[in-house]
Protein backbone atom coordinates (compact mmCIF):
# COMPACT_ATOMS: atom_id res chain seq x y z
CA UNK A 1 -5.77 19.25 15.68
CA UNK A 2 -3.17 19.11 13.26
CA UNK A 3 -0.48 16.39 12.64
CA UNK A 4 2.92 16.83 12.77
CA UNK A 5 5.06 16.22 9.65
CA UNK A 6 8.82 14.50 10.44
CA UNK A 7 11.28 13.46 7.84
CA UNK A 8 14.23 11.87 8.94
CA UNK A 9 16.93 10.62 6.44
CA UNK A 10 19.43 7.48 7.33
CA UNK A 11 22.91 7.79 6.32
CA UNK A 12 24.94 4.75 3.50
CA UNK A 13 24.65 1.56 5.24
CA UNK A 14 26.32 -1.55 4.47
CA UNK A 15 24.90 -5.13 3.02
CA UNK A 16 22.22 -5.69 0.59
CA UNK A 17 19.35 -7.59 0.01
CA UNK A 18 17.89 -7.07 -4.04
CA UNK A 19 20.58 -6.33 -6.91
CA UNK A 20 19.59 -3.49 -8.75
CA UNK A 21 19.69 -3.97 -12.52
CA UNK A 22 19.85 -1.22 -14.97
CA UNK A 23 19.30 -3.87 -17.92
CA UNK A 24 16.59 -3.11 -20.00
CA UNK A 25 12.86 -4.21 -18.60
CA UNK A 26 11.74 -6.24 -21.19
CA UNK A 27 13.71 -9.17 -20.05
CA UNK A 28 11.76 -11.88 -17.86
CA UNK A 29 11.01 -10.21 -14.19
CA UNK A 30 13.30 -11.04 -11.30
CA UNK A 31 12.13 -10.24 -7.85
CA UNK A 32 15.87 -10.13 -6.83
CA UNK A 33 17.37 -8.21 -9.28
CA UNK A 34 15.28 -4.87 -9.75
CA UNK A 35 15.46 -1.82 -11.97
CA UNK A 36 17.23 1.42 -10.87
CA UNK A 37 14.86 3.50 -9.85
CA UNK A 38 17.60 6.25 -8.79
CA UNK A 39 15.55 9.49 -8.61
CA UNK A 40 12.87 8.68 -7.72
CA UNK A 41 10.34 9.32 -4.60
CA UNK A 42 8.11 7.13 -3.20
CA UNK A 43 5.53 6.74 -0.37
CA UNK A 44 4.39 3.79 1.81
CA UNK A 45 1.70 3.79 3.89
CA UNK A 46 2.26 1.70 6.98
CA UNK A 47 6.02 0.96 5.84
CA UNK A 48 6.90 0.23 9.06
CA UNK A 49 6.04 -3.68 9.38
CA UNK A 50 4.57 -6.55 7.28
CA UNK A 51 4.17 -6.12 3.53
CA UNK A 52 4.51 -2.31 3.75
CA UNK A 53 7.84 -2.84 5.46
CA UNK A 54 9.54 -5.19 3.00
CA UNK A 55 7.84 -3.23 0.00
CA UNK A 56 9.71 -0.24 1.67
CA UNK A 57 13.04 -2.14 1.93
CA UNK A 58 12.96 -3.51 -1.81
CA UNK A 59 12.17 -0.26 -2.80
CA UNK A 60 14.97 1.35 -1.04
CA UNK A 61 17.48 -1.22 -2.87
CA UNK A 62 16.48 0.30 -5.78
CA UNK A 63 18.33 4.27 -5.22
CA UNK A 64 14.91 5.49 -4.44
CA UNK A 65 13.95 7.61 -2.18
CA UNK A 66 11.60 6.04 0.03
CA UNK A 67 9.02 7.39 2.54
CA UNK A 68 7.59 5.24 5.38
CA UNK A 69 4.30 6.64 6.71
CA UNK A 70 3.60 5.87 9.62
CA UNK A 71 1.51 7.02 12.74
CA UNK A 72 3.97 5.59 15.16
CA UNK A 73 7.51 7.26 15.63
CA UNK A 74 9.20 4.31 17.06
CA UNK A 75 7.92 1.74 15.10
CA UNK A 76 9.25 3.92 12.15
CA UNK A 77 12.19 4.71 13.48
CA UNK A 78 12.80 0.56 13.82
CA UNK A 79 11.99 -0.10 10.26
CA UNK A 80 14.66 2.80 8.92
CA UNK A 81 17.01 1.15 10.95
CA UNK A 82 16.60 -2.19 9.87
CA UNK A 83 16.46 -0.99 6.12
CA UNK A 84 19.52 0.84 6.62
CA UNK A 85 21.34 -1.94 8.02
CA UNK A 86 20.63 -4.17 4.78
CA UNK A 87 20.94 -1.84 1.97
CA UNK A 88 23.42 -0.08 1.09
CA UNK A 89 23.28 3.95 0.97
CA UNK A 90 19.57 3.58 1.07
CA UNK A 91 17.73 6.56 1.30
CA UNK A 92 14.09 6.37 3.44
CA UNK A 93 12.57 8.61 5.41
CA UNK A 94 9.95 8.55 8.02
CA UNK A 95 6.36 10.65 7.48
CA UNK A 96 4.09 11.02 10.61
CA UNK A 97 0.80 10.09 8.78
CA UNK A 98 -2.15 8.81 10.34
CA UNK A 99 -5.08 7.30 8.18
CA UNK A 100 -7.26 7.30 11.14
CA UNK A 101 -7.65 10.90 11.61
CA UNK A 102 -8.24 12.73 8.46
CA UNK A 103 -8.50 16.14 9.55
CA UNK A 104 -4.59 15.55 10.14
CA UNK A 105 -4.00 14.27 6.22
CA UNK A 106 -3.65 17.70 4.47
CA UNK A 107 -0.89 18.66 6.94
CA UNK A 108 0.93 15.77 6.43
CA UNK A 109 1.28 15.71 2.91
CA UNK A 110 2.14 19.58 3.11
CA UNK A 111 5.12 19.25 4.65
CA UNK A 112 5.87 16.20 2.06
CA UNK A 113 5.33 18.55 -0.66
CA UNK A 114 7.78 21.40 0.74
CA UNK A 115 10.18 18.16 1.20
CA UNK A 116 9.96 16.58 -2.54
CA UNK A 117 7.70 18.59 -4.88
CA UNK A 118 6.88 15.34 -6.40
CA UNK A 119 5.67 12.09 -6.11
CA UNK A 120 6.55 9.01 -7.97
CA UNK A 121 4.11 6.56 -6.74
CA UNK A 122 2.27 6.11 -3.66
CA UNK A 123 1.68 2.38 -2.33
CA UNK A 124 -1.91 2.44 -0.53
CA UNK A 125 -0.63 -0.22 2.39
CA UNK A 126 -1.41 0.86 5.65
CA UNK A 127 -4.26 -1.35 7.21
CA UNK A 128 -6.49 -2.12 10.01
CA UNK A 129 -7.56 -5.85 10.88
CA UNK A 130 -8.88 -6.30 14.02
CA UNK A 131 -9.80 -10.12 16.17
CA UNK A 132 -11.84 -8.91 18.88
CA UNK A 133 -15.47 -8.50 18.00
CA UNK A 134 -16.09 -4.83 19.52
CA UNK A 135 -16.71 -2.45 16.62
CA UNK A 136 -14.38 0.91 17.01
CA UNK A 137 -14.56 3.88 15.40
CA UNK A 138 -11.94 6.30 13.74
CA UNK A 139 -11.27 10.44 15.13
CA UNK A 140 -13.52 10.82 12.46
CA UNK A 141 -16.68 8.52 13.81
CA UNK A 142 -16.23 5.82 10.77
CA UNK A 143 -15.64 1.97 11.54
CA UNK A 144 -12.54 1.46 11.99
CA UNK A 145 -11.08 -0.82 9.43
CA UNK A 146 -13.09 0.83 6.69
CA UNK A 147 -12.44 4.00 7.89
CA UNK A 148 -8.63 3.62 7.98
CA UNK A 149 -8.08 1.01 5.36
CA UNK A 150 -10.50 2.88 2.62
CA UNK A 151 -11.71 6.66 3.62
CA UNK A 152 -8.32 7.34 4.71
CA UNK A 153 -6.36 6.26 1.31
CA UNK A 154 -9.40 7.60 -0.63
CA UNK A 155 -8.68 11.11 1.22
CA UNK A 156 -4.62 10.95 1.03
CA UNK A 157 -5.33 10.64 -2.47
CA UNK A 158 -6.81 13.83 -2.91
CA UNK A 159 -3.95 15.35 -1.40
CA UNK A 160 -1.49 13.69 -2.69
CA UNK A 161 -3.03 14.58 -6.30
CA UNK A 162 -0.49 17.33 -7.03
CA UNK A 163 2.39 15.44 -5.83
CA UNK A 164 1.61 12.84 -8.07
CA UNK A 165 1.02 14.97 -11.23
CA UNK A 166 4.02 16.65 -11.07
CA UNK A 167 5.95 13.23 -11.58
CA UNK A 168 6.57 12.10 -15.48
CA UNK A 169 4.45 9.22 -14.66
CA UNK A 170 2.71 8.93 -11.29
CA UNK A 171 1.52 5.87 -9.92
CA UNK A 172 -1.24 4.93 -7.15
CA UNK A 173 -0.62 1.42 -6.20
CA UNK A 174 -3.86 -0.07 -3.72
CA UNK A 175 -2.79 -2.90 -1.69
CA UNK A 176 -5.66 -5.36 -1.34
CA UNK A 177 -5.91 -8.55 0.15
CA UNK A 178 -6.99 -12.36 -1.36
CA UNK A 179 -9.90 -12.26 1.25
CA UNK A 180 -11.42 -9.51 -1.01
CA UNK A 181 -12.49 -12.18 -3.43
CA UNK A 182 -15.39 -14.35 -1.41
CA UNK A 183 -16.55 -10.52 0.15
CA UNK A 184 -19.08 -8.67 -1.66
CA UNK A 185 -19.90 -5.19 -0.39
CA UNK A 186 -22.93 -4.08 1.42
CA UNK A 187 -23.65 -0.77 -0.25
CA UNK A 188 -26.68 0.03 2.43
CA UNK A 189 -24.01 -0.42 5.26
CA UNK A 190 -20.65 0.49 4.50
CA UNK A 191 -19.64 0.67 8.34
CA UNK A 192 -20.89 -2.52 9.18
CA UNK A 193 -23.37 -0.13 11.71
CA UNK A 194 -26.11 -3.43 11.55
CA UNK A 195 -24.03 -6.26 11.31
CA UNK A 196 -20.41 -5.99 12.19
CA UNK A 197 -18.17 -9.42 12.12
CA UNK A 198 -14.24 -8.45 12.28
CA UNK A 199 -13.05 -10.29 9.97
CA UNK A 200 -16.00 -10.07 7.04
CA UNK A 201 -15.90 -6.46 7.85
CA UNK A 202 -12.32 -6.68 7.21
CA UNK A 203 -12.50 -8.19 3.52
CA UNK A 204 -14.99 -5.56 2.70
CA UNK A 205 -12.70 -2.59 3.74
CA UNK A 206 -10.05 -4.26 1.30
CA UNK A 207 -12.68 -4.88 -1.39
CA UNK A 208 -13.37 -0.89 -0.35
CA UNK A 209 -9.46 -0.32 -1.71
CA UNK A 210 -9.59 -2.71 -4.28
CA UNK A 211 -12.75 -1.11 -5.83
CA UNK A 212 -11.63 2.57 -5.68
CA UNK A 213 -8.09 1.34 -7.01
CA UNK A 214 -10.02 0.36 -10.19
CA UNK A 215 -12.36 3.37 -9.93
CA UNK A 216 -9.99 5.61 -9.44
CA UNK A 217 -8.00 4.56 -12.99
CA UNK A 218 -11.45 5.00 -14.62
CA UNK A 219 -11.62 8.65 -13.53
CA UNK A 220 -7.85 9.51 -14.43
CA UNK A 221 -8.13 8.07 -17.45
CA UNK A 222 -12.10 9.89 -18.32
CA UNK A 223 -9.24 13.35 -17.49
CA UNK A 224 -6.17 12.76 -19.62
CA UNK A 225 -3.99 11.89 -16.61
CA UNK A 226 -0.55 10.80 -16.98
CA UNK A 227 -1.07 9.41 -13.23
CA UNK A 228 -1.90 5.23 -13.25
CA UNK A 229 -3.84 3.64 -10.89
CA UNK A 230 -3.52 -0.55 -10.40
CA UNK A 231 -3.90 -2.70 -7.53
CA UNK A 232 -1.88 -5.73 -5.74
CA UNK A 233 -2.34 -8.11 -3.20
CA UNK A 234 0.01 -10.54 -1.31
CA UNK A 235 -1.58 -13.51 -1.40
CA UNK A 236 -1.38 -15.30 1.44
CA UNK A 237 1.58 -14.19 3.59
CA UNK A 238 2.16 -15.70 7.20
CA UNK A 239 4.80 -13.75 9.71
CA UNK A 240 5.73 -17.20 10.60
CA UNK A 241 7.36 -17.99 6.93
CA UNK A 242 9.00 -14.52 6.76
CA UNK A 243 12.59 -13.43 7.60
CA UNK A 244 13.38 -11.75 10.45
CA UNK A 245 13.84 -8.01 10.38
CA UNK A 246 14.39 -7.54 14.61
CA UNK A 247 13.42 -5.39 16.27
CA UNK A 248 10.66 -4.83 13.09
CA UNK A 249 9.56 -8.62 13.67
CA UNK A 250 11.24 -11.65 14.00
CA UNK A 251 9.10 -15.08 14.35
CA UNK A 252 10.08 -17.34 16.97
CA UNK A 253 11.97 -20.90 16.14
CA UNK A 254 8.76 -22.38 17.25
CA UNK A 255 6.21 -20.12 15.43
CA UNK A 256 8.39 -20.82 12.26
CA UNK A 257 8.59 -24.77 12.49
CA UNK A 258 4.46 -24.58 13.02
CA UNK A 259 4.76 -22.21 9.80
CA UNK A 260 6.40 -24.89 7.41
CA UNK A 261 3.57 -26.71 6.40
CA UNK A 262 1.41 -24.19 5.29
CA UNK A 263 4.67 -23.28 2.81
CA UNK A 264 3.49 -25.34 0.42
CA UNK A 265 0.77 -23.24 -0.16
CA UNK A 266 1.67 -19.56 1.26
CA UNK A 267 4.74 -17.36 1.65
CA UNK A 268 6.51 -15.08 3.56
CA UNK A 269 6.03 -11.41 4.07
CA UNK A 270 9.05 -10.62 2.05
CA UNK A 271 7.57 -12.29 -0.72
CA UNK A 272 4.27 -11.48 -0.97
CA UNK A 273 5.43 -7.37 -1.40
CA UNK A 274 6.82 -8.97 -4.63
CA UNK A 275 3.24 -8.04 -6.79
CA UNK A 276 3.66 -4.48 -4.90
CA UNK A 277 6.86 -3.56 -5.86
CA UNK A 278 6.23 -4.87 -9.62
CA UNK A 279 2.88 -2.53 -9.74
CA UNK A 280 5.62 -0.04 -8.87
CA UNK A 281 8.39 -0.62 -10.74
CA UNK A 282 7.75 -2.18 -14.12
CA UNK A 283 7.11 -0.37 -17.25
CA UNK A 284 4.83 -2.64 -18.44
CA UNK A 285 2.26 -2.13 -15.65
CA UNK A 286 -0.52 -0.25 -16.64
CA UNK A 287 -3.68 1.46 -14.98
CA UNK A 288 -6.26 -0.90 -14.12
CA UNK A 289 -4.29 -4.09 -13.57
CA UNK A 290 -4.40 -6.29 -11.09
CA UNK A 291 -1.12 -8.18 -10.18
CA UNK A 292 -0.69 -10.72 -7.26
CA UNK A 293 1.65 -14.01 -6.73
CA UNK A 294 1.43 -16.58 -9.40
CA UNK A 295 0.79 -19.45 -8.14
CA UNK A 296 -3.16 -19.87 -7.02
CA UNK A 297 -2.93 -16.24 -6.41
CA UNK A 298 -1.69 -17.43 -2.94
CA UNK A 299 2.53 -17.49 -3.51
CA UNK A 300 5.30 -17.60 -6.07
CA UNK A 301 6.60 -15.02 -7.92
CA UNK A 302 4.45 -11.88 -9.51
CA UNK A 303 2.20 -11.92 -12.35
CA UNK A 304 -1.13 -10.13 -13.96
CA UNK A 305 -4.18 -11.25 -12.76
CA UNK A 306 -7.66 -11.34 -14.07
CA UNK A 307 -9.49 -8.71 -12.26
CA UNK A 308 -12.63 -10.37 -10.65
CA UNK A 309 -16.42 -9.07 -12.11
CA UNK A 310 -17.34 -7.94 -8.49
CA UNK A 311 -14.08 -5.90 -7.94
CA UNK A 312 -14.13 -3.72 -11.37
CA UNK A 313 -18.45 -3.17 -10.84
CA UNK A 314 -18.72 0.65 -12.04
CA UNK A 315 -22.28 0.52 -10.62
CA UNK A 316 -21.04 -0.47 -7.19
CA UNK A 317 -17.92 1.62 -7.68
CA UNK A 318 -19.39 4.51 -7.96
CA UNK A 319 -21.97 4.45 -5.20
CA UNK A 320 -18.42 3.80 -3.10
CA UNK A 321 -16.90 6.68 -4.94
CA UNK A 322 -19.96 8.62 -3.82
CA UNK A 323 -20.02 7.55 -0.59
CA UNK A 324 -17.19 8.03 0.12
CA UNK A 325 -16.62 11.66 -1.25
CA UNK A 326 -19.65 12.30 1.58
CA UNK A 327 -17.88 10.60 4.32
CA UNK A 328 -14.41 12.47 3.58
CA UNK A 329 -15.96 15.74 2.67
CA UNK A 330 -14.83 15.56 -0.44
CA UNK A 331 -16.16 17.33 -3.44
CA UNK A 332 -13.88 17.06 -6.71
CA UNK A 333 -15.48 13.46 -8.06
CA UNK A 334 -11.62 13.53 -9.87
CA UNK A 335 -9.68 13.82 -5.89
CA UNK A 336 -8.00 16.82 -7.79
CA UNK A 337 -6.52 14.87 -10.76
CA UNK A 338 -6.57 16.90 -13.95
C-alpha cells in the first residue's frame, strides 16, 4: 500500500541556537557559527529525535530548508516545533517516510520531488537499535535493523537519485556509528537468520551504511557524478549529556547527574551531529571521507578521519552492493546516478 507524502512548513520563530556566518570557509571550522546555506534543501532521515533531530535543527539555523523524515506524525510534528521555537524564521518541513516498508519509498520521494525539484544533500540517519533479543522483521521480510538501517537508505537512494542530480552539487551523507569499528560483516548472513545478537547485529547494519556510503562514492565517481558521497558518525553520544529539546527529549536531573562522569569521555546528542552537519556543509568535504568527533573519535569538535581497511573493502562492498540490489529489487548497479 502506498505511503502518504505530508509537508508541513513552520512559520519565523524567535531565538537562536548556531550563528550563521557568511565569512568565507577556509577559516578554522566553528560548530557554532555555520555557513549560510540560504537556498538550499535538505533531507533527514529520522530528524525527529537524537542526532537526526539536532542535525535537523543546526541545519535549519543555517536558512535552509530542511526536511524531517519521519514515519511518525507526532513525533515530527514535536521536533518542528521545538526547532521553530529556537531558530529564528527557520524553515523545516515534515516528510512521512518510512524505511521499514519500501514498497512505500517511491511515493514518498514523489511527492518530495513535486515539492522541491531538487535535493541538496540527504543525511542517511534514521536507525533501528533494538535491546530485546527477539529478531523482527521489516513489511518487507528483512531483519529489522539491517533492513531499516541499510536496505532502506540503499533503496531511498535510488529514488532520491534525480533529486540529487539536479542540485549543483549533491551530497549523500551516511550516518554510521563508532560500534561499526570492532564489527566485521558476515557476508553468508546478512540478516543475522543463524545467529542473531541485538546489539552485534546492530553494528553490522551500521557497518552495512558505512560500507555502501563508501561504495556508493566509488560508483558516482566510476559515472562522472557531480553528486558526493561521505560518511559520519557521532561518536559516542549519551541522551543523558544532551540538552533538552521537550517534548522531543529532555533527560531527567537524575539521569543527567549519573551522565557526568562519562563526559570526560563522550558527549551530548547536540554535539555529536557536529561531524554530520560538517559532511554537509563544508566545501572542503569531499566524496569518500570519513569525518567523526576529534577527540578518540568518541567527542570534541569535528574532524577527518582515517577510514578503517574493513569499512572501504571493495571486495566486501560489493557483494553488499549486490546483495543488496537483490533484496531491494533493484537493478541499476549506479541507484540511477548518471
Amino acid at each position: 500500500m502506498g505511503e502518504s507524502v505530508l509537508l508541513t512548513s513552520t512559520p519565523p520563530e524567535h531565538k537562536e541556537s548556531v550563528i550563521v556566518s557568511s565569512a568565507p570557509q577556509s577559516r578554522p571550522w566553528d560548530v557554532h557559527r555555520l555557513p549560510s546555506a540560504e537556498g538550499r534543501n535538505f533531507l533527514v532521515t529520522g530528524g525527529n529525535a537524537g542526532i537526526g533531530y539536532f542535525t535537523a535543527e543546526q541545519l535549519a539555523a543555517t536558512g535552509a530548508l530542511v526536511v524531517i523524515g519521519s514515519r511518525n506524525p507526532a513525533k515530527a510534528d514535536a521536533a518542528l516545533a521545538s526547532i521553530r521555537s529556537r531558530v529564528p524564521g527557520a524553515r523545516v518541513r515534515h516528510l512521512h517516510l518510512d524505511l521499514a516498508d519500501l514498497s512505500t519509498l517511491k511515493s514518498a520521494v514523489d511527492g518530495l520531488a513535486l515539492d522541491l525539484g531538487r535535493l541538496d544533500a540527504v543525511v542517511h540517519n534514521a536507525g533501528v537499535a533494538l535491546d530485546d533479543p527477539p529478531r523482527r522483521e521489516t513489511e518487507d521480510g528483512h531483519e529489522l535493523m539491517f533492513g531499516t538501517n541499510h536496505l532502506g537508505h540503499y533503496a531511498l537512494t535510488r529514488w532520491l537519485a534525480p533529486l540529487l542530480s539536479a542540485a549543483p552539487a549533491g551530497r549523500v551523507v551516511t550516518v554510521g556509528s563508532f560500534a561499526a569499528r570492532s564489527e566485521r560483516l558476515d557476508l553468508d548472513d546478512l540478516q543475522s537468520t543463524r545467529d542473531y545478537r541485538p546489539k552485534r547485529t546492530y553494528g553490522r547494519s551500521k557497518l552495512a551504511q558505512m560500507c555502501f556510503g563508501f561504495e556508493l562514492d566509488r560508483r558516482l565517481r566510476a559515472v562522472g557524478s557531480t553528486v558526493l558521497s561521505a560518511v559520519a558518525h557521532p561518536g559516542g553520544a549519551l541522551d543523558s549529556l544532551t540538552p533538552p529539546r521537550p517534548p522531543v527529549g529532555a533527560p531527567t536531573p537524575g539521569e543527567r547527574l549519573r551522565g557526568l562522569p562519562a563526559a570526560l569521555m563522550v558527549q551530548g546528542k547536540d554535539a555529536g551531529a557536529w561531524p554530520v552537519v560538517r559532511a554537509v556543509l563544508d566545501s572542503d568535504v569531499q566524496g569518500g571521507q570519513l569525518w567523526g568527533p576529534r577527540v578518540f573519535g568518541l567527542r570534541g569538535q569535528p574532524r577527518r578521519e582515517p577510514v578503517p581497511a574493513h569499512m572501504a573493502d571493495p571486495a566486501v562492498a560489493a557483494h553488499l552492493w549486490a546483495a543488496s540490489a537483490e533484496l531491494t529489487g533493484t537493478t541499476d548497479p549506479h541507484l540511477g546516478f548518471r
